[in-house]
N, C-alpha and C. Protein backbone atom coordinates (compact mmCIF):
# COMPACT_ATOMS: atom_id res chain seq x y z
N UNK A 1 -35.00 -19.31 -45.64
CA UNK A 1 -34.71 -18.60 -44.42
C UNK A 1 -33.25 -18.12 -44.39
N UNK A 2 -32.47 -19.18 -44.86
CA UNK A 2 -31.01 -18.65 -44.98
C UNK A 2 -30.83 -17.29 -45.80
N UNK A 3 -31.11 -17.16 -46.70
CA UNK A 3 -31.25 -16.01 -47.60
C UNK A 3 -31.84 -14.92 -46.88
N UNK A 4 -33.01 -14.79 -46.50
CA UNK A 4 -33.51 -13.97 -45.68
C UNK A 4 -32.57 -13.19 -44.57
N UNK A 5 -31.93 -14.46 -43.63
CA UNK A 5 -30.86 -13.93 -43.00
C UNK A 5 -29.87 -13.28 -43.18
N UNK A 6 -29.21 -13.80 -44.58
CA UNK A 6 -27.83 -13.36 -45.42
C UNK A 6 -28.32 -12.06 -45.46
N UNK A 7 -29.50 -11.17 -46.28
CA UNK A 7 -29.87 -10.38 -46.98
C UNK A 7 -30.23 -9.55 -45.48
N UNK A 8 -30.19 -9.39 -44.44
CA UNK A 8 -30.70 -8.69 -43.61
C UNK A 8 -29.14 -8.53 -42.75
N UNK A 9 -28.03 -9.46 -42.60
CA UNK A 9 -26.75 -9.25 -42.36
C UNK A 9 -26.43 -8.10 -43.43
N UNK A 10 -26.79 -8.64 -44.66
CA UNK A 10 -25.54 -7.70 -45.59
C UNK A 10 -26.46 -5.67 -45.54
N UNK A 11 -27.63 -5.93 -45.22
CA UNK A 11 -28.29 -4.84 -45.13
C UNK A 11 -27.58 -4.05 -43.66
N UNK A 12 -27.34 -4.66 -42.66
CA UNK A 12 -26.80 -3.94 -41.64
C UNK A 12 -25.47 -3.74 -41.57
N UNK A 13 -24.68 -4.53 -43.10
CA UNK A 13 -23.44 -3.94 -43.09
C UNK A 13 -23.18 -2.82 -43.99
N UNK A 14 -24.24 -2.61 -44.95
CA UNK A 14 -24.54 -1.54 -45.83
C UNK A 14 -24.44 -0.39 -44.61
N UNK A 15 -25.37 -0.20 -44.04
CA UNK A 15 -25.65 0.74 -42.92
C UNK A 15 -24.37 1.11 -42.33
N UNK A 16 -23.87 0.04 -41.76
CA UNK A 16 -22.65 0.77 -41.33
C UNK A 16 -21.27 1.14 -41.82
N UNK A 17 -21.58 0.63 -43.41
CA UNK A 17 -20.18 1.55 -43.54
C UNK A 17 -21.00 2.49 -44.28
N UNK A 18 -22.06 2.72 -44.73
CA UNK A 18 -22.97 3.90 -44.95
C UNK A 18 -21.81 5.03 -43.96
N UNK A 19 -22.19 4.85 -42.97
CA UNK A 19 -22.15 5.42 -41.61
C UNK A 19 -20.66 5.88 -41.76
N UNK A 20 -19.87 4.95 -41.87
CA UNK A 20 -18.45 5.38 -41.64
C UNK A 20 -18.19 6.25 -43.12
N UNK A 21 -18.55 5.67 -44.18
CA UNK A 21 -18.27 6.72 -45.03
C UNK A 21 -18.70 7.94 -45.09
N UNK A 22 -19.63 8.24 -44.54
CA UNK A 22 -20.15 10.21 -44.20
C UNK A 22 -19.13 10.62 -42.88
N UNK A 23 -18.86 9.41 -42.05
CA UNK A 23 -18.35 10.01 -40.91
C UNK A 23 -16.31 10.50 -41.39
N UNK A 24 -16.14 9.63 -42.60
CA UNK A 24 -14.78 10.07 -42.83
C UNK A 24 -14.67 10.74 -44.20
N UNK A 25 -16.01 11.01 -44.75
CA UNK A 25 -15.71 11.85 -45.78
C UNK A 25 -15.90 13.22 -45.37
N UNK A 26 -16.03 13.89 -44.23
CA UNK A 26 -15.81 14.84 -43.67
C UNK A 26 -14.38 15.44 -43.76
N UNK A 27 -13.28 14.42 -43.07
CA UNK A 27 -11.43 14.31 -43.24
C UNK A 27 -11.09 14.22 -45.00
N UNK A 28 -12.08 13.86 -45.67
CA UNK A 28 -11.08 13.69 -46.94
C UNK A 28 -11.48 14.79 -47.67
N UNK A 29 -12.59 15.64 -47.37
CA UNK A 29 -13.01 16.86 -47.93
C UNK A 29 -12.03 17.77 -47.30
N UNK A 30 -12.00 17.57 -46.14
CA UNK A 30 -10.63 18.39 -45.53
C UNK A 30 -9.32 18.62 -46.45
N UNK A 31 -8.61 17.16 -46.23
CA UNK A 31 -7.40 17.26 -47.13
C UNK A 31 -7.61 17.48 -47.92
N UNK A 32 -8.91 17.15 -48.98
CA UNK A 32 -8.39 17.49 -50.25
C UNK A 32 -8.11 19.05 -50.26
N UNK A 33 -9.41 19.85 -49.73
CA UNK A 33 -9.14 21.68 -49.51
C UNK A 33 -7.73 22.10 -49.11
N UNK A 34 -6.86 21.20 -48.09
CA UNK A 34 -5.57 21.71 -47.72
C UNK A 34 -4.31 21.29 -49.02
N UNK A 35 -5.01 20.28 -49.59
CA UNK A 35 -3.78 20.12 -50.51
C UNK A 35 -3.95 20.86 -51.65
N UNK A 36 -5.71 21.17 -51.91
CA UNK A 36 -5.26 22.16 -53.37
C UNK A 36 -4.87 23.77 -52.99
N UNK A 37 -5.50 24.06 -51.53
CA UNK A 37 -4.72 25.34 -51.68
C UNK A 37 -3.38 25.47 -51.13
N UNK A 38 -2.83 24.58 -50.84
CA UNK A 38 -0.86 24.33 -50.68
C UNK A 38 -0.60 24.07 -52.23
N UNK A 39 -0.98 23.87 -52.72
CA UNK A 39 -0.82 23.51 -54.74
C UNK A 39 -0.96 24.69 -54.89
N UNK A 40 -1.60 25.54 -54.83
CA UNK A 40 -2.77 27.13 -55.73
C UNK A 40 -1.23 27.58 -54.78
N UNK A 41 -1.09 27.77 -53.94
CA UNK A 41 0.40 28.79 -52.75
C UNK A 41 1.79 28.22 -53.63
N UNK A 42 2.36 26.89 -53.75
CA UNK A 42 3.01 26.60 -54.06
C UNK A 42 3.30 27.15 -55.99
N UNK A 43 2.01 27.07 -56.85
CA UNK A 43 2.29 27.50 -58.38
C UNK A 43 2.33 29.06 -58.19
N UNK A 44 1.92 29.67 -57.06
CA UNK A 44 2.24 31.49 -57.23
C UNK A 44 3.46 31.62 -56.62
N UNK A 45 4.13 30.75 -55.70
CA UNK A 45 5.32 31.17 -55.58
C UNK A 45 6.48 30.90 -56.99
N UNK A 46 6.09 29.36 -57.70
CA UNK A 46 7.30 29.32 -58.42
C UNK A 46 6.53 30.72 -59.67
N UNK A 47 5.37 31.10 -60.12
CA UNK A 47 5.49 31.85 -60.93
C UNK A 47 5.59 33.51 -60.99
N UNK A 48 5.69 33.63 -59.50
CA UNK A 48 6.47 34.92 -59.16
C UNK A 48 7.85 34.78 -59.43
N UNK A 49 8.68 34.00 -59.07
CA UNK A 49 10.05 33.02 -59.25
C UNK A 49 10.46 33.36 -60.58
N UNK A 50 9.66 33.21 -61.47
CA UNK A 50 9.94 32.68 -63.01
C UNK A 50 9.50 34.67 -63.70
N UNK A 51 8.63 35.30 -63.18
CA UNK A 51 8.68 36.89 -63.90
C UNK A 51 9.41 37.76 -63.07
């Protein structure tokens, strides 16, 4: 029975960080898009700079 219990706790903690990880991989898809195109802005300025 103990097991049973353990295994039905760890199942509803699956679930919820299930949960939180879709709910904050929304923000990290974000940043990552803002930091590579501040990277992609930042290498055309230094290689305008440099010709």
């Amino acid at each position: 029975m103990m097991q049973l219990g353990i295994s039905f706790a760890m199942v509803g903690v699956g679930i919820l960080i299930g949960g939180l990880t879709w709910y904050f991989s929304k923000y990290i898809v974000q940043f990552s898009i803002g930091l590579t195109r501040w990277l992609i802005r930042k290498s055309k300025r230094q290689s305008k700079a440099v010709a």
